[in-house]
Protein backbone atom coordinates (compact mmCIF):
# COMPACT_ATOMS: atom_id res chain seq x y z
CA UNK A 1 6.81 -29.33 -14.65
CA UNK A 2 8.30 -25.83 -13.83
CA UNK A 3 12.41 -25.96 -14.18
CA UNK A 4 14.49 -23.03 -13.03
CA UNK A 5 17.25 -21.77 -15.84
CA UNK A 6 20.78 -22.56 -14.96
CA UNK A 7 23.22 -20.08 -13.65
CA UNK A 8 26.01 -20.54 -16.63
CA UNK A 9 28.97 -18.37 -14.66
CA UNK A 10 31.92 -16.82 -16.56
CA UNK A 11 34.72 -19.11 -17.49
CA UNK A 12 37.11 -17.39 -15.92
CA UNK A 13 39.98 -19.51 -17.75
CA UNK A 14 39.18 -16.88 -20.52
CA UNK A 15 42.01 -14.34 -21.41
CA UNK A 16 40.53 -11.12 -20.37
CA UNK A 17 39.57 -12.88 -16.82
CA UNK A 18 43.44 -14.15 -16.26
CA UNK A 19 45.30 -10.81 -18.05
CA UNK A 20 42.60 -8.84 -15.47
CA UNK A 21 44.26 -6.40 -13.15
CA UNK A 22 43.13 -7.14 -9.39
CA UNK A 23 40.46 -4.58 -8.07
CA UNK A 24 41.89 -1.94 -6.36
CA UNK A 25 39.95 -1.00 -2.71
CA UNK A 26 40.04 2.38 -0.98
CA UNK A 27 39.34 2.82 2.62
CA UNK A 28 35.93 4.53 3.36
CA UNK A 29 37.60 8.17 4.18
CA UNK A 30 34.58 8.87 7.03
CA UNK A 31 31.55 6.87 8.07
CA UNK A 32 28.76 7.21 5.54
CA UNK A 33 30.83 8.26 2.70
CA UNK A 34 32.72 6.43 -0.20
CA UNK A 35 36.39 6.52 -1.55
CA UNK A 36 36.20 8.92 -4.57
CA UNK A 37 35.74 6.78 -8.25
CA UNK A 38 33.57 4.27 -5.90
CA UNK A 39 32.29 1.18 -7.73
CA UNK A 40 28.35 1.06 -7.68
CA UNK A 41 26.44 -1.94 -8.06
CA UNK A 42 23.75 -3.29 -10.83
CA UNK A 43 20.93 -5.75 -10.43
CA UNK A 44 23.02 -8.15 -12.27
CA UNK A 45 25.88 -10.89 -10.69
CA UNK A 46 29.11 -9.01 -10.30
CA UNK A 47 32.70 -10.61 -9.94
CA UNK A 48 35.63 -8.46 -8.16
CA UNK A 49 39.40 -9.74 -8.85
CA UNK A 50 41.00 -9.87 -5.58
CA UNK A 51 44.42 -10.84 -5.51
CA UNK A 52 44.13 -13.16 -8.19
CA UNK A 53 40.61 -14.44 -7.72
CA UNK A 54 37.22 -13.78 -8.84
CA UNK A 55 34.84 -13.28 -6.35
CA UNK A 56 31.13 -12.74 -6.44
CA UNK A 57 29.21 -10.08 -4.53
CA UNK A 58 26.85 -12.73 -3.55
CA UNK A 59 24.01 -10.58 -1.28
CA UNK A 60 23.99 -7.15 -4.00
CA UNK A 61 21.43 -4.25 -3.81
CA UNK A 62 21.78 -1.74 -6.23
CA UNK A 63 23.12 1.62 -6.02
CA UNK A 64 25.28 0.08 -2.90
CA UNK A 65 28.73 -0.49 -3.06
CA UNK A 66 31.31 -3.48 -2.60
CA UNK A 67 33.07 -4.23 0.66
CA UNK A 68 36.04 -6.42 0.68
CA UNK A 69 36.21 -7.89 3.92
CA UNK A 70 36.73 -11.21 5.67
CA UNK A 71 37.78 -12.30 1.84
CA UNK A 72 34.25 -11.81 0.95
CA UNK A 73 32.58 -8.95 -0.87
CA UNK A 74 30.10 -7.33 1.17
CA UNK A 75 27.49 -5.10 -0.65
CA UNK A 76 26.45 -1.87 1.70
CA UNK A 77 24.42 1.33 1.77
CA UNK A 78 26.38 4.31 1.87
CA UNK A 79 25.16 5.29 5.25
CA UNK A 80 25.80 1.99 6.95
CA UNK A 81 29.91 2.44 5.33
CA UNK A 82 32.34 2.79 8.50
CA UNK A 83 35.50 4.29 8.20
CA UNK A 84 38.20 2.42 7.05
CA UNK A 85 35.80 -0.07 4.95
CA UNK A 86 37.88 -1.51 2.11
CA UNK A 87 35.48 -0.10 -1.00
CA UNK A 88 36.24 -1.62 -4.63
CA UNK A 89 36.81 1.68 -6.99
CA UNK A 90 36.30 1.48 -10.86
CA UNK A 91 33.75 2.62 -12.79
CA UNK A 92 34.17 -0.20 -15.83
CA UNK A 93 32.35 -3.60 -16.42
CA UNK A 94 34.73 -6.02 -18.44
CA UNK A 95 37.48 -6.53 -16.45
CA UNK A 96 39.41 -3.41 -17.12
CA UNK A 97 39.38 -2.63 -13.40
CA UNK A 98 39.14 -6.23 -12.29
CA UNK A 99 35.03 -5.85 -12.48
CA UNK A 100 32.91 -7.74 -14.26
CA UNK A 101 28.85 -7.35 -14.58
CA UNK A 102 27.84 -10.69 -15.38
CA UNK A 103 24.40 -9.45 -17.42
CA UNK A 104 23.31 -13.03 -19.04
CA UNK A 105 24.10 -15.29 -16.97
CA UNK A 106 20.52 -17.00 -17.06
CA UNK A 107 20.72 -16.95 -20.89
CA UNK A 108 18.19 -15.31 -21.60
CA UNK A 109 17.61 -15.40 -25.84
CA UNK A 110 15.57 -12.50 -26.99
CA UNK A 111 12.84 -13.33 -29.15
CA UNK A 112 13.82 -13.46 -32.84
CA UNK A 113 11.99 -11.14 -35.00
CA UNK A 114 11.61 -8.48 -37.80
CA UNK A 115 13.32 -5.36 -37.04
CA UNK A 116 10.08 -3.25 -37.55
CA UNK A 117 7.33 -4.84 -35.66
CA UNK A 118 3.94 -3.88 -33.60
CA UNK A 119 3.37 -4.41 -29.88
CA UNK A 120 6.67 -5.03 -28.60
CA UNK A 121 6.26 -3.47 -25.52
CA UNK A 122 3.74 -4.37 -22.67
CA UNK A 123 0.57 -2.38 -22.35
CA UNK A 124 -3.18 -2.55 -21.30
CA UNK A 125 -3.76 -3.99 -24.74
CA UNK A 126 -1.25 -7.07 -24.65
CA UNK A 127 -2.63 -10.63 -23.73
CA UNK A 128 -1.34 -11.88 -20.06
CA UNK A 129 -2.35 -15.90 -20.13
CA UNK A 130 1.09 -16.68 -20.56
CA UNK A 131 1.81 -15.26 -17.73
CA UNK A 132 -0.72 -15.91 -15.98
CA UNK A 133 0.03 -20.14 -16.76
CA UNK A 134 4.00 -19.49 -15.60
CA UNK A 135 2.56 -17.58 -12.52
CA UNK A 136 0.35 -20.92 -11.39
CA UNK A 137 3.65 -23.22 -12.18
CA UNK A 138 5.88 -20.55 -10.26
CA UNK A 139 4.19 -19.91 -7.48
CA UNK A 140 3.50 -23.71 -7.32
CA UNK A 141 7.19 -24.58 -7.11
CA UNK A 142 8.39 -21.41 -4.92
CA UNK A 143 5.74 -23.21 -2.30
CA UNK A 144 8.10 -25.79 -1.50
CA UNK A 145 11.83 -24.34 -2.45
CA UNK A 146 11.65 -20.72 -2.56
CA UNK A 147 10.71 -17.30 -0.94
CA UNK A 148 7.45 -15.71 -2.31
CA UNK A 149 7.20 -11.83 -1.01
CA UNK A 150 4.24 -9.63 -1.80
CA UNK A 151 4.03 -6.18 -2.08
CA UNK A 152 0.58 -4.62 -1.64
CA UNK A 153 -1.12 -1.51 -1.71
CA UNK A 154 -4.05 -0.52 -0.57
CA UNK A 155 -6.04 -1.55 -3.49
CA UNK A 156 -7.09 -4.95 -2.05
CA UNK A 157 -8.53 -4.35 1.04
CA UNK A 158 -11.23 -1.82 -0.54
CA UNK A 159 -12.61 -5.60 -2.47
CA UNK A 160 -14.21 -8.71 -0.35
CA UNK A 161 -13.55 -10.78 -3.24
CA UNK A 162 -9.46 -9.31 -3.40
CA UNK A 163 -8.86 -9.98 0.47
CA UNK A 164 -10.61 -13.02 0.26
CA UNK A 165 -8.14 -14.28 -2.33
CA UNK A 166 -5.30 -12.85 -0.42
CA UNK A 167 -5.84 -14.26 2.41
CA UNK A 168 -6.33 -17.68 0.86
CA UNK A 169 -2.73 -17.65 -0.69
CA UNK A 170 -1.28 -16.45 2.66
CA UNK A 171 -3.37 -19.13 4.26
CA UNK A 172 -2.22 -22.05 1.69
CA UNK A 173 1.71 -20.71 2.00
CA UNK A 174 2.03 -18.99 -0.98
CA UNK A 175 3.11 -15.97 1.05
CA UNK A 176 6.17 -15.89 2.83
CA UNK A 177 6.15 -12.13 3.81
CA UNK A 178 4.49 -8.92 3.34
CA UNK A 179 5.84 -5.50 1.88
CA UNK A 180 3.07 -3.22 2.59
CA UNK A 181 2.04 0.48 4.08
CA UNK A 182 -0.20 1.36 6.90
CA UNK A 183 -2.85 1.93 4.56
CA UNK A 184 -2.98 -1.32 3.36
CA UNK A 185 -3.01 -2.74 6.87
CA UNK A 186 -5.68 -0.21 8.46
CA UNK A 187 -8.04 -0.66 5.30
CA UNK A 188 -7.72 -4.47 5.97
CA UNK A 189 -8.40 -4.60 9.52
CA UNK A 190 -11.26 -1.92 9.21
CA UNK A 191 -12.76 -4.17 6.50
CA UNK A 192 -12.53 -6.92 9.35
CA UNK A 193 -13.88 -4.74 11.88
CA UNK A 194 -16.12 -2.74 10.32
CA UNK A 195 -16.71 -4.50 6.82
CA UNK A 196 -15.62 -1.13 5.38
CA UNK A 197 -12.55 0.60 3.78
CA UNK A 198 -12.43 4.55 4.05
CA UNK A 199 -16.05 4.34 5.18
CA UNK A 200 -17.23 2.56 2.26
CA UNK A 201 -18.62 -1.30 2.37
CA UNK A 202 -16.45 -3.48 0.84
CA UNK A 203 -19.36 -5.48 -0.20
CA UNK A 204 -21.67 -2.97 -1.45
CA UNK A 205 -19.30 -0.18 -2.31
CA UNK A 206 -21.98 1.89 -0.53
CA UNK A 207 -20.94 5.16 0.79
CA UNK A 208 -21.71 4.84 4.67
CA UNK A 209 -22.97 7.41 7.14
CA UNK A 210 -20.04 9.11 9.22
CA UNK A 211 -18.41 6.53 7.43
CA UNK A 212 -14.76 8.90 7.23
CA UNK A 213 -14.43 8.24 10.83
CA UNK A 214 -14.02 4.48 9.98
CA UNK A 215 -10.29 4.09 9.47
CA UNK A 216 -9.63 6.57 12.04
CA UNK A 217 -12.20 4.44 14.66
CA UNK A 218 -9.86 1.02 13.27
CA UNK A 219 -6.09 3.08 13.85
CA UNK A 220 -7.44 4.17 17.48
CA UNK A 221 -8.31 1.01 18.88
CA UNK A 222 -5.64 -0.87 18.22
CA UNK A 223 -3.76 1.26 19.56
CA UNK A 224 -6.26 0.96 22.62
CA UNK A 225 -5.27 -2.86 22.50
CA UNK A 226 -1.40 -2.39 21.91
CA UNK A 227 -0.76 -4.38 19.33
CA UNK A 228 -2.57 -5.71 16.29
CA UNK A 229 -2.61 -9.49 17.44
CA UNK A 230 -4.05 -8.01 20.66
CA UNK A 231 -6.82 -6.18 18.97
CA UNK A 232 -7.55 -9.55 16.75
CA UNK A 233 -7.90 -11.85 19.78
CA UNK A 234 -10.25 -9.02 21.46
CA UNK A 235 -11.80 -7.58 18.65
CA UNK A 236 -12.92 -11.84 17.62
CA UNK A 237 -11.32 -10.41 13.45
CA UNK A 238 -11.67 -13.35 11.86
CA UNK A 239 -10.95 -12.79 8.42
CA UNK A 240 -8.59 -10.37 6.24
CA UNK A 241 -4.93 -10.44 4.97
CA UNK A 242 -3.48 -9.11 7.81
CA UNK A 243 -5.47 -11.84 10.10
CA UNK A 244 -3.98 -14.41 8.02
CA UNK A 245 -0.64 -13.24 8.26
CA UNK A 246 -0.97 -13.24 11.82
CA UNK A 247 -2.68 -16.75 12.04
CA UNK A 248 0.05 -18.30 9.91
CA UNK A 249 2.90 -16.60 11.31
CA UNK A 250 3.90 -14.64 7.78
CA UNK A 251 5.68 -11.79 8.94
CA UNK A 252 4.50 -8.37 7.31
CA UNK A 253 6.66 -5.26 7.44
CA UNK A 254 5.10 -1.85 7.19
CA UNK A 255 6.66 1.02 5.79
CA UNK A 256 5.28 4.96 6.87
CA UNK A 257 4.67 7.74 4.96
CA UNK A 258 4.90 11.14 6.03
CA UNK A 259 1.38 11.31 4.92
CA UNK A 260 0.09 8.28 7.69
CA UNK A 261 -2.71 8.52 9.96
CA UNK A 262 -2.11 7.28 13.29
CA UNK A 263 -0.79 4.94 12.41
CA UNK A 264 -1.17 1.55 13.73
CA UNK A 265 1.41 0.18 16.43
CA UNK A 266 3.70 -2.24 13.58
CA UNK A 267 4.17 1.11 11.45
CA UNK A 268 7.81 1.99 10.75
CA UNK A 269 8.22 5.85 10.95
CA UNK A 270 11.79 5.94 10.75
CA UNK A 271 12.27 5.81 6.36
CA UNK A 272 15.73 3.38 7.02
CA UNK A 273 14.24 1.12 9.60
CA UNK A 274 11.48 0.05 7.27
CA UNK A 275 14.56 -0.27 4.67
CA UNK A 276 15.85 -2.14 6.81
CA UNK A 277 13.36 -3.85 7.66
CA UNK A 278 11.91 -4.50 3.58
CA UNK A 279 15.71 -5.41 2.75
CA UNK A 280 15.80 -7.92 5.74
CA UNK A 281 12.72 -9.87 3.92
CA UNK A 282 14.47 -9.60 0.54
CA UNK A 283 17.53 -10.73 1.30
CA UNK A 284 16.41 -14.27 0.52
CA UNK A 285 13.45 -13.80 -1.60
CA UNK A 286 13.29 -15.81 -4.99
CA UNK A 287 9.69 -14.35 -6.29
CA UNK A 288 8.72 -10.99 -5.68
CA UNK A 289 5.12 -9.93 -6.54
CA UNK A 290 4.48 -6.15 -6.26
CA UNK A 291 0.32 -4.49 -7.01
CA UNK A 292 -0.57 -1.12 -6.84
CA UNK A 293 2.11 0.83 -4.78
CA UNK A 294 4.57 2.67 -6.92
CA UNK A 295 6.53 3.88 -4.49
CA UNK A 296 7.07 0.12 -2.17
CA UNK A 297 7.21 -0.89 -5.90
CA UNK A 298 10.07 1.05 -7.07
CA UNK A 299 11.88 0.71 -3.51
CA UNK A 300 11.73 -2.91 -3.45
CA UNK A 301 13.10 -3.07 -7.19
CA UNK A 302 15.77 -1.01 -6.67
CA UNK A 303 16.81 -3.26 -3.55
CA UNK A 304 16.61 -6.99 -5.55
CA UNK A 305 18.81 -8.32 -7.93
CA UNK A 306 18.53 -10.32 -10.56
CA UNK A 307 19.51 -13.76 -8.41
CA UNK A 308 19.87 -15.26 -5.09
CA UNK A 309 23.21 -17.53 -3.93
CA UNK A 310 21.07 -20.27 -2.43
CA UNK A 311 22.57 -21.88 1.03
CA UNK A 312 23.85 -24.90 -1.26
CA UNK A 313 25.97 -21.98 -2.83
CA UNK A 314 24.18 -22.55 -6.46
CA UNK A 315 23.24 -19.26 -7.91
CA UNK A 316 19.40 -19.03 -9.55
CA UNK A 317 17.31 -16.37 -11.11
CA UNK A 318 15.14 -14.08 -8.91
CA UNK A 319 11.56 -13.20 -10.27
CA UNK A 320 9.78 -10.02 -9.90
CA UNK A 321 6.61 -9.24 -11.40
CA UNK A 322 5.01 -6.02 -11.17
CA UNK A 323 0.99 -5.80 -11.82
CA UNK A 324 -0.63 -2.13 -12.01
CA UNK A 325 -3.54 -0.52 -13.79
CA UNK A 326 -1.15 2.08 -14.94
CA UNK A 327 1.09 1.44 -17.35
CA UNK A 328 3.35 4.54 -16.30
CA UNK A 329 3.33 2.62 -13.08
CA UNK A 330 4.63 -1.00 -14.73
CA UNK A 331 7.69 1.34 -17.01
CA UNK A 332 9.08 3.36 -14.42
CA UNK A 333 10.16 0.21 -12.32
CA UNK A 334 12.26 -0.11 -15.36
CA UNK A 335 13.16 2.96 -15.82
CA UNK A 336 14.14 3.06 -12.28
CA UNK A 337 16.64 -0.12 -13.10
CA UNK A 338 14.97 -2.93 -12.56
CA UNK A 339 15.11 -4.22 -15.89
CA UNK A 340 14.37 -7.72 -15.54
CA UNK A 341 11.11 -7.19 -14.13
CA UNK A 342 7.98 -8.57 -15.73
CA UNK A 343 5.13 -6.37 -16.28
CA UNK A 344 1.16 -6.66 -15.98
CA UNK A 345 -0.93 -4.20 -16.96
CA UNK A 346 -4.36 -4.94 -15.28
CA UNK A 347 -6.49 -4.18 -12.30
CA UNK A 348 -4.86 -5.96 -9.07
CA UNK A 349 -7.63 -7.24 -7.77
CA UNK A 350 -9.10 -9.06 -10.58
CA UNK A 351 -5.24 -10.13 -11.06
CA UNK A 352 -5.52 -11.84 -7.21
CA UNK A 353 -8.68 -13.46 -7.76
CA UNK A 354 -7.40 -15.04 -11.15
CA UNK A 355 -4.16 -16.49 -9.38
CA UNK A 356 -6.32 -18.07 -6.39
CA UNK A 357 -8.43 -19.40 -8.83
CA UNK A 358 -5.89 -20.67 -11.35
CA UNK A 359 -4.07 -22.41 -8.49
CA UNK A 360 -6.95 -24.32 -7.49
CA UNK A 361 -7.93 -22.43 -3.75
C-alpha cells in the first residue's frame, strides 16, 4: 500500500529559532521591482520570523519573492510586485535574518555507500523497474487524493500506440490537467483527423503525398469551427488525447512559441498568460509528470516546489518525474534547480504504454 512521507517541521522551540531576529520587509520601491538585498525563494519549505512567529510561505515558486501581507507570506513574480508590497530582505538560510530553508523536511536518507562507487548517477544505462513499480502505486493513490499534471510534447501524438495510452489514463482519471504546446495539440487532432502527424501515418510511419500540408489543413479548420470542441463535435474526432481531455472535462493549457503555426484557437501567445495559466494548474498539483519538452519541462520545474500545504493545512511531498530520451534533457532540470526531481532516461512513448499497461488499462 503506497504511504506518503511525513512532513517533520522545524521545532521551533530550538535556540537558534527563539534567539532569531524577526525578518525585516522593505516596501516594493516601484511596481515590478524589488527592495534591494531581496530574499529569493528555493523549491524547498521556507519559514519567515515575523514579529515573533514563524511563518511558512505556504504557495512558493522559485526565483519569486516573499510578500508579507494579511499576516501571511505571499510568494510573487517580480512583475506582478506593486508598489509598496512588504518584501522579506536577507540573503541567509539559518535564521540569521529570521529565514529558514527547511531542505529535509521529508527525511529523505541518502543511500549508504562506499565513497568511490559506479553508476551513481541516472543514465540510459540504469534499470527503471523501481520506478516504474512506485509510478503504478503513485499514480494509483494520486487517483483518489491528489493532483496528477502532465506535461507533453509532441512526441506522443506522432505514435497510435502512445495516444492510445494517453488517452486511456486521461480517460480512467489519471490526468487532472495538461501542460502542453500547440504542437502537441495540432499533431493530436491531425492524427484524429487525418490519422497523420506532420504528414506522416501514425500507423504506418509512411511518408504521405502532400502530406506537409497536413498540420497546416488540421490548424485551419479549427479555426474554421472556432474552437476545438466545435471542430470535435463537427469534425465526428473520436479518439486522441486532446478528445479525451475534452470528453472528460481535464482542462489542458497551451503554451506558444514564437516558432507556432497558426496556431489553434486555445494557444496562449502572450509568454505570461500561459505562465499564468501553467502556474494556475500547479498551484495544487501533488505529481507532476513531464516527457519530451525541455523547455515546458524546465518552466514547470522551476515553478513547483518541493510540497503542497493541503486544504487540511498538513504539508506533503510533491513528485515530479521527468522522462526524456536525452539524458542532457533529464540533468538540466536539475541543473536548472529542481533538484528533487526524478529522472528517466527512455523513449516517452514506450514509457506511456508501460504505465497504461502496468496499471491495468
Amino acid at each position: 500500500m503506497f504511504e506518503l512521507k511525513k512532513y517533520t517541521a522545524p521545532d521551533f522551540t530550538a535556540d537558534r529559532f527563539v534567539k532569531a531576529p524577526n525578518a525585516v520587509v522593505v516596501p516594493a520601491p516601484f511596481d515590478g521591482v524589488a527592495p534591494e538585498h531581496y530574499h529569493a525563494l528555493s523549491i524547498f519549505p521556507e519559514y519567515f520570523k515575523i514579529d515573533g512567529n514563524w511563518l511558512l510561505a505556504e504557495e512558493s515558486r522559485m526565483d519569486c519573492v516573499p510578500v508579507y501581507e494579511n499576516g501571511k507570506i505571499h510568494v510573487r513574480e517580480f512583475r506582478v510586485l506593486k508598489k509598496g508590497d512588504l518584501i522579506v530582505t536577507g540573503r541567509t538560510e539559518n535564521c540569521e535574518d529570521g529565514i529558514y530553508v527547511h531542505a529535509n523536511g521529508f527525511n529523505e536518507q541518502k543511500a549508504q555507500g562506499d565513497v568511490f562507487a559506479f553508476r551513481q548517477n541516472r543514465s540510459r544505462e540504469t534499470a527503471f523497474s523501481k520506478d516504474y513499480d512506485e509510478l503504478y502505486e503513485l499514480l494509483k493513490h494520486e487517483r483518489e487524493h491528489g493532483k496528477i499534471v502532465w506535461v507533453l510534447g509532441p512526441a506522443f501524438s506522432f505514435d497510435a500506440d502512445a495516444r492510445r495510452a494517453m488517452s486511456k489514463l486521461i480517460e480512467n482519471g489519471y490526468a487532472h490537467a495538461i501542460l502542453a504546446g500547440n504542437a502537441l495539440a495540432t499533431h493530436d487532432l491531425e492524427g484524429a483527423y487525418l490519422r497523420t502527424a506532420l504528414g506522416q501515418d501514425i500507423y504506418t510511419q509512411e511518408s504521405m503525398p502532400n502530406g506537409h500540408y497536413n498540420h497546416l489543413d488540421l490548424i485551419n479548420r479549427v479555426r474554421y469551427h472556432g474552437s476545438v470542441s466545435e471542430f470535435i463535435k463537427n469534425e465526428n474526432i473520436d479518439n486522441g488525447i486532446i478528445y479525451s481531455c475534452e470528453k472528460c472535462g481535464v482542462p489542458y493549457v497551451l503554451g506558444g512559441s514564437i516558432r507556432d503555426d497558426g496556431p489553434l484557437p486555445p494557444v496562449f501567445g502572450d509568454v505570461y498568460e500561459a505562465q499564468n495559466a501553467m502556474r494556475d494548474q500547479i498551484r495544487n498539483a501533488t505529481t507532476v509528470i513531464c516527457m519530451a519538452t525541455m523547455l515546458h519541462t524546465i518552466a514547470t520545474g522551476n515553478m513547483t516546489p518541493s510540497y503542497r500545504v493541503m486544504p487540511d493545512g498538513t504539508i506533503r511531498q510533491i513528485y515530479f518525474y521527468c522522462v526524456d530520451v536525452s539524458e542532457f534533457v533529464v540533468n538540466k532540470l536539475a541543473d536548472r534547480g529542481s533538484l528533487s526531481a526524478r529522472g528517466i532516461v527512455t523513449n516517452v512513448q514506450d514509457f506511456v504504454v508501460n504505465l497504461q499497461k502496468g496499471l491495468g488499462l
